[in-house]
C-alpha atoms as a PDB file:
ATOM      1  CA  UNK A   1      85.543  96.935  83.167  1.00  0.00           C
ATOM      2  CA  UNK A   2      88.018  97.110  85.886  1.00  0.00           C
ATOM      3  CA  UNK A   3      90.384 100.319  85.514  1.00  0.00           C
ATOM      4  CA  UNK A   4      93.454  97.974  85.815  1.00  0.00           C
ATOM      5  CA  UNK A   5      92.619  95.682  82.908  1.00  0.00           C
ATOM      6  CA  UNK A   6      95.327  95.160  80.924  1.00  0.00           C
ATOM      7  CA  UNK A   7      99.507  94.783  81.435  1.00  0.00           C
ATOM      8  CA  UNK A   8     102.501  95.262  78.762  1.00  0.00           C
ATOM      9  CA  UNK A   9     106.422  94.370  78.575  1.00  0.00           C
ATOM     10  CA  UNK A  10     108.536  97.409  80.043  1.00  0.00           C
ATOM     11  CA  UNK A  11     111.979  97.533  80.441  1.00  0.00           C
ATOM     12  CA  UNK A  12     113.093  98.721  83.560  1.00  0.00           C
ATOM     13  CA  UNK A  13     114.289 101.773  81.823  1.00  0.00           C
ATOM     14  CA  UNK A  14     111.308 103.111  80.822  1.00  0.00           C
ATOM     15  CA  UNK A  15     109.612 102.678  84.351  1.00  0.00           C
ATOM     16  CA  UNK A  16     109.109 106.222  85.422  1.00  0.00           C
ATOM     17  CA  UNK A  17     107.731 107.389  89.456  1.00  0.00           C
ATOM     18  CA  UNK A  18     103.952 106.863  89.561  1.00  0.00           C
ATOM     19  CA  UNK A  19     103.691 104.146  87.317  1.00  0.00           C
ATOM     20  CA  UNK A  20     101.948 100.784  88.282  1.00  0.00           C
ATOM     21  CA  UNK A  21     104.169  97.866  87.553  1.00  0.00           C
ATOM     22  CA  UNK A  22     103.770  94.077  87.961  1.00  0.00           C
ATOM     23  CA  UNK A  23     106.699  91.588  88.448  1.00  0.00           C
ATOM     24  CA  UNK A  24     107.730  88.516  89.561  1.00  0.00           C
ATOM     25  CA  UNK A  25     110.782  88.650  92.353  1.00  0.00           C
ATOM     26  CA  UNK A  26     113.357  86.384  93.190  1.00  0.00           C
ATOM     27  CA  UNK A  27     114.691  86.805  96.777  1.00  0.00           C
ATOM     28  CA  UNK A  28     118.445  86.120  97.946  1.00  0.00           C
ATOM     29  CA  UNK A  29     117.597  84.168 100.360  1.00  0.00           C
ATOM     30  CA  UNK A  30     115.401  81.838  97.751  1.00  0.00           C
ATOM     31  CA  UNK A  31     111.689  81.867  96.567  1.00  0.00           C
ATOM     32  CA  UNK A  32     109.890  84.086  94.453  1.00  0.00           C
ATOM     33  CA  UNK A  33     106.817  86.097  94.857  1.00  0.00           C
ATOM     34  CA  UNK A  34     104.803  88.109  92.419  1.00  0.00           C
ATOM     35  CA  UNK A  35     104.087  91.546  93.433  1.00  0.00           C
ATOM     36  CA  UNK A  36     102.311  94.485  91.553  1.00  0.00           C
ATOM     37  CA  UNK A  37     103.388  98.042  92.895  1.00  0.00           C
ATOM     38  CA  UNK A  38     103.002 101.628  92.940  1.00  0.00           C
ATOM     39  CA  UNK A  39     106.337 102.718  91.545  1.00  0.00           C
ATOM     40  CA  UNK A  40     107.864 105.893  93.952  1.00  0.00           C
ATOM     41  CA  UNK A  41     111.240 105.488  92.628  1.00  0.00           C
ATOM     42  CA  UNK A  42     112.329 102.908  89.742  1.00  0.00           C
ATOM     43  CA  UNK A  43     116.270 102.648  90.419  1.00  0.00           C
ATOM     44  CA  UNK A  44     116.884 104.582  93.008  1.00  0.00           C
ATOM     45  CA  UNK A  45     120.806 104.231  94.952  1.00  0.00           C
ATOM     46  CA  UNK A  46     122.026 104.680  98.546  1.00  0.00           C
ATOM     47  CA  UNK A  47     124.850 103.849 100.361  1.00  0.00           C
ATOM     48  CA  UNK A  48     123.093 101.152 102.188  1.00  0.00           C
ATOM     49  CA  UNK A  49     122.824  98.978  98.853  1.00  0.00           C
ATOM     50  CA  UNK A  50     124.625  97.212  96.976  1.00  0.00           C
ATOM     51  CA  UNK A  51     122.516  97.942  93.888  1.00  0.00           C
ATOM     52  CA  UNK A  52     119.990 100.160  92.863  1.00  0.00           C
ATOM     53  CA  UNK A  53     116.408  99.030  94.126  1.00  0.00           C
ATOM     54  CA  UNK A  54     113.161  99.690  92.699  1.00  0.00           C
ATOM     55  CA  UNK A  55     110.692 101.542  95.717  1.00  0.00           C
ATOM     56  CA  UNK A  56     107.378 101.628  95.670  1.00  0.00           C
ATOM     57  CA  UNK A  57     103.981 100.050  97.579  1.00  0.00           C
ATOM     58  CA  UNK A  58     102.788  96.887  97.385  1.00  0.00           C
ATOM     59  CA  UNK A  59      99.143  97.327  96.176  1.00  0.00           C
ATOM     60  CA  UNK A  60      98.522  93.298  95.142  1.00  0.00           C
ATOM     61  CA  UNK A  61      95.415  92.899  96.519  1.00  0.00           C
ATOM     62  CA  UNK A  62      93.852  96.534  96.821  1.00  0.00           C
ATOM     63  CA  UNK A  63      89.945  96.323  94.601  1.00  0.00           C
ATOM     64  CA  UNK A  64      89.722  99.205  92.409  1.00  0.00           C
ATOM     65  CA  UNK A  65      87.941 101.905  94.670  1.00  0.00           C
ATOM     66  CA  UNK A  66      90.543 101.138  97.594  1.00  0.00           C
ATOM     67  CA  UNK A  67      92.928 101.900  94.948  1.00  0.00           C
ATOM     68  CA  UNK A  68      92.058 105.297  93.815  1.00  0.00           C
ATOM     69  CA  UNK A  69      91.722 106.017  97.660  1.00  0.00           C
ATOM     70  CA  UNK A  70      94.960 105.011  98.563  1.00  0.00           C
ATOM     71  CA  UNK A  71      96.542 107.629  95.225  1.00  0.00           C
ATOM     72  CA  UNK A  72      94.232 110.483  96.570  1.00  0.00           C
ATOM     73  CA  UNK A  73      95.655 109.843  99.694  1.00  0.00           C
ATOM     74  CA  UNK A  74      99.232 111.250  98.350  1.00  0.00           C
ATOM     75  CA  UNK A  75      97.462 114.706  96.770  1.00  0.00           C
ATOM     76  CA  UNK A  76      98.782 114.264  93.520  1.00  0.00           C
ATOM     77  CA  UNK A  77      96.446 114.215  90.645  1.00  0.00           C
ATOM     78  CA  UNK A  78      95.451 110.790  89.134  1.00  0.00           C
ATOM     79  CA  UNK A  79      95.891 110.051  85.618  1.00  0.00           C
ATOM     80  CA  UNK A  80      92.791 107.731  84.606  1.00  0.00           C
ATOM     81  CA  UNK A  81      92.833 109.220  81.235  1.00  0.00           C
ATOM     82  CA  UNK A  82      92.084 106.573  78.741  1.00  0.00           C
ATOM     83  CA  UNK A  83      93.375 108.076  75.524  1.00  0.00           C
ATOM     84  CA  UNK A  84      96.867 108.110  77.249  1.00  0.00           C
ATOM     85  CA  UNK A  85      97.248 104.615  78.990  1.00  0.00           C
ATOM     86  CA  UNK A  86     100.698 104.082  79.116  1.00  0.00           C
ATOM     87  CA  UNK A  87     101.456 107.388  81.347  1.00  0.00           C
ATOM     88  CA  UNK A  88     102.325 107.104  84.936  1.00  0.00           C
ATOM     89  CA  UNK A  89      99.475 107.194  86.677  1.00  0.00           C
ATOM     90  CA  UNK A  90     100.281 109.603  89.607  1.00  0.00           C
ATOM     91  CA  UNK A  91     103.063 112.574  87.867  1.00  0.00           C
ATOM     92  CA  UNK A  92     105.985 113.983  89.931  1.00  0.00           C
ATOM     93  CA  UNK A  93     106.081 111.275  92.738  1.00  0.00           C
ATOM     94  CA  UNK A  94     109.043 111.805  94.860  1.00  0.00           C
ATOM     95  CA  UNK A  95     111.070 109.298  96.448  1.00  0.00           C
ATOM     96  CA  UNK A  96     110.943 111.407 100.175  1.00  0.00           C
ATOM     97  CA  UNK A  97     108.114 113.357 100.163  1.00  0.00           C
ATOM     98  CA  UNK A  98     105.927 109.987  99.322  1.00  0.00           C
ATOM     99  CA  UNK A  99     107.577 108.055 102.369  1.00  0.00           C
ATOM    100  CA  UNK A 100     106.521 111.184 104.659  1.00  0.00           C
ATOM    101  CA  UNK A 101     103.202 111.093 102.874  1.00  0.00           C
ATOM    102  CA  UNK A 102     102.843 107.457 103.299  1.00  0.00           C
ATOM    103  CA  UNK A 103     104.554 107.459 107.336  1.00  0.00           C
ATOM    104  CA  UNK A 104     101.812 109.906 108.171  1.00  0.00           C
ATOM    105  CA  UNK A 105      98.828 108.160 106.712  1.00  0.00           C
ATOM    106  CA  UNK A 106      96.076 105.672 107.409  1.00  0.00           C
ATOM    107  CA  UNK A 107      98.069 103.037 105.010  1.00  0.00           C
ATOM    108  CA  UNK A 108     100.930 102.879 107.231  1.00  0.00           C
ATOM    109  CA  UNK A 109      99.820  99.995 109.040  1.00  0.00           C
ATOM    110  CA  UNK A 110      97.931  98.484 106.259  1.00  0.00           C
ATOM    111  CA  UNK A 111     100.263  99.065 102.983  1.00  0.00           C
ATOM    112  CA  UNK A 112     103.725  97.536 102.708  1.00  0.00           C
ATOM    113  CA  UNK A 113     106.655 100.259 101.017  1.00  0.00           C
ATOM    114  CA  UNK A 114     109.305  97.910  99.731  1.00  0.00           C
ATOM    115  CA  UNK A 115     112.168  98.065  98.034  1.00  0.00           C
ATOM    116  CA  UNK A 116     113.384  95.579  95.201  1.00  0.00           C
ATOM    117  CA  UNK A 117     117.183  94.854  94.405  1.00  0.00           C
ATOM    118  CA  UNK A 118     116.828  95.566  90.088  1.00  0.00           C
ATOM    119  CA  UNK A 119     118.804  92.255  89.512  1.00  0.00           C
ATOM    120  CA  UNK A 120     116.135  90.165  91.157  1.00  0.00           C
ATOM    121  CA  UNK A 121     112.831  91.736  89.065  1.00  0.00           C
ATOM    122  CA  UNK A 122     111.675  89.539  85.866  1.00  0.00           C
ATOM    123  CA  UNK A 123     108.387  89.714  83.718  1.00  0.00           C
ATOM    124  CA  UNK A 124     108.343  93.238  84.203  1.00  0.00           C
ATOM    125  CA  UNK A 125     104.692  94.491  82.997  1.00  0.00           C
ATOM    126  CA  UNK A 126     102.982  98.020  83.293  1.00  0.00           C
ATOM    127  CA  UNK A 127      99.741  97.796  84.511  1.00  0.00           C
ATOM    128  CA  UNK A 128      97.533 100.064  81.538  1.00  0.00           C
ATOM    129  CA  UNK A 129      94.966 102.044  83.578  1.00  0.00           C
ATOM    130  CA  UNK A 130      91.432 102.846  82.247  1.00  0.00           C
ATOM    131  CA  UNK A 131      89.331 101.128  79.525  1.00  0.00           C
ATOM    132  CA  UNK A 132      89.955  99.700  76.510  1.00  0.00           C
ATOM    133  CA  UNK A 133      86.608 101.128  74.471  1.00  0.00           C
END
């Protein structure tokens, strides 16, 4: 069974760094996409927005080995523990020290880091790591 195999309601408020998340988006300038991400930072505010945005990577079409590749490529430790599914899968993710991470990596030319206005995110789902046996 794939380790990404089933998805629950969140509220944005209980979306914590490290967690994988799957939404649908609507743009300002129209359209929507659907977009499933590695959460870096869930509400995170600057000066540069008018809002806070959710940041993370874009990891839609990554297969399940390319997946745990792309975590191990940050040096955290992985959570695949099955017992506790609803725990971020990567702990203590920070906002800066991913982005330097991520600039300085393979995945830079390959892996998309976005960031999401929170009033434009809908059908917000965690994606539940590991089996369900």
């Amino acid at each position: 069974m794939p380790i990404r195999s089933e998805r629950r309601f969140i509220s944005l408020t209980k979306v914590s760094p490290g967690m994988m998340v799957e939404f649908t988006y609507s743009k300002k300038s129209g359209g929507t996409g659907k977009y499933t991400v590695l959460v870096v930072d869930p509400s995170r505010e600057n000066e540069h927005a008018s809002e806070p945005q959710l940041h993370g990577f874009i990891i839609n079409e990554l297969n399940d080995a390319q997946l745990i590749e792309f975590f191990a490529s940050f040096g955290k430790s992985i959570n695949l523990d099955s017992t506790d599914r609803r725990a971020s899968v990567m702990e203590g993710l920070n906002t800066d020290e991913a982005y330097t991470t991520f600039a300085s990596s393979k995945y830079v030319k390959s892996r998309s880091y976005r960031t999401f206005n929170i009033s434009g995110i809908s059908q917000l789902r965690q994606v539940l790591l590991g089996s369900v046996e």
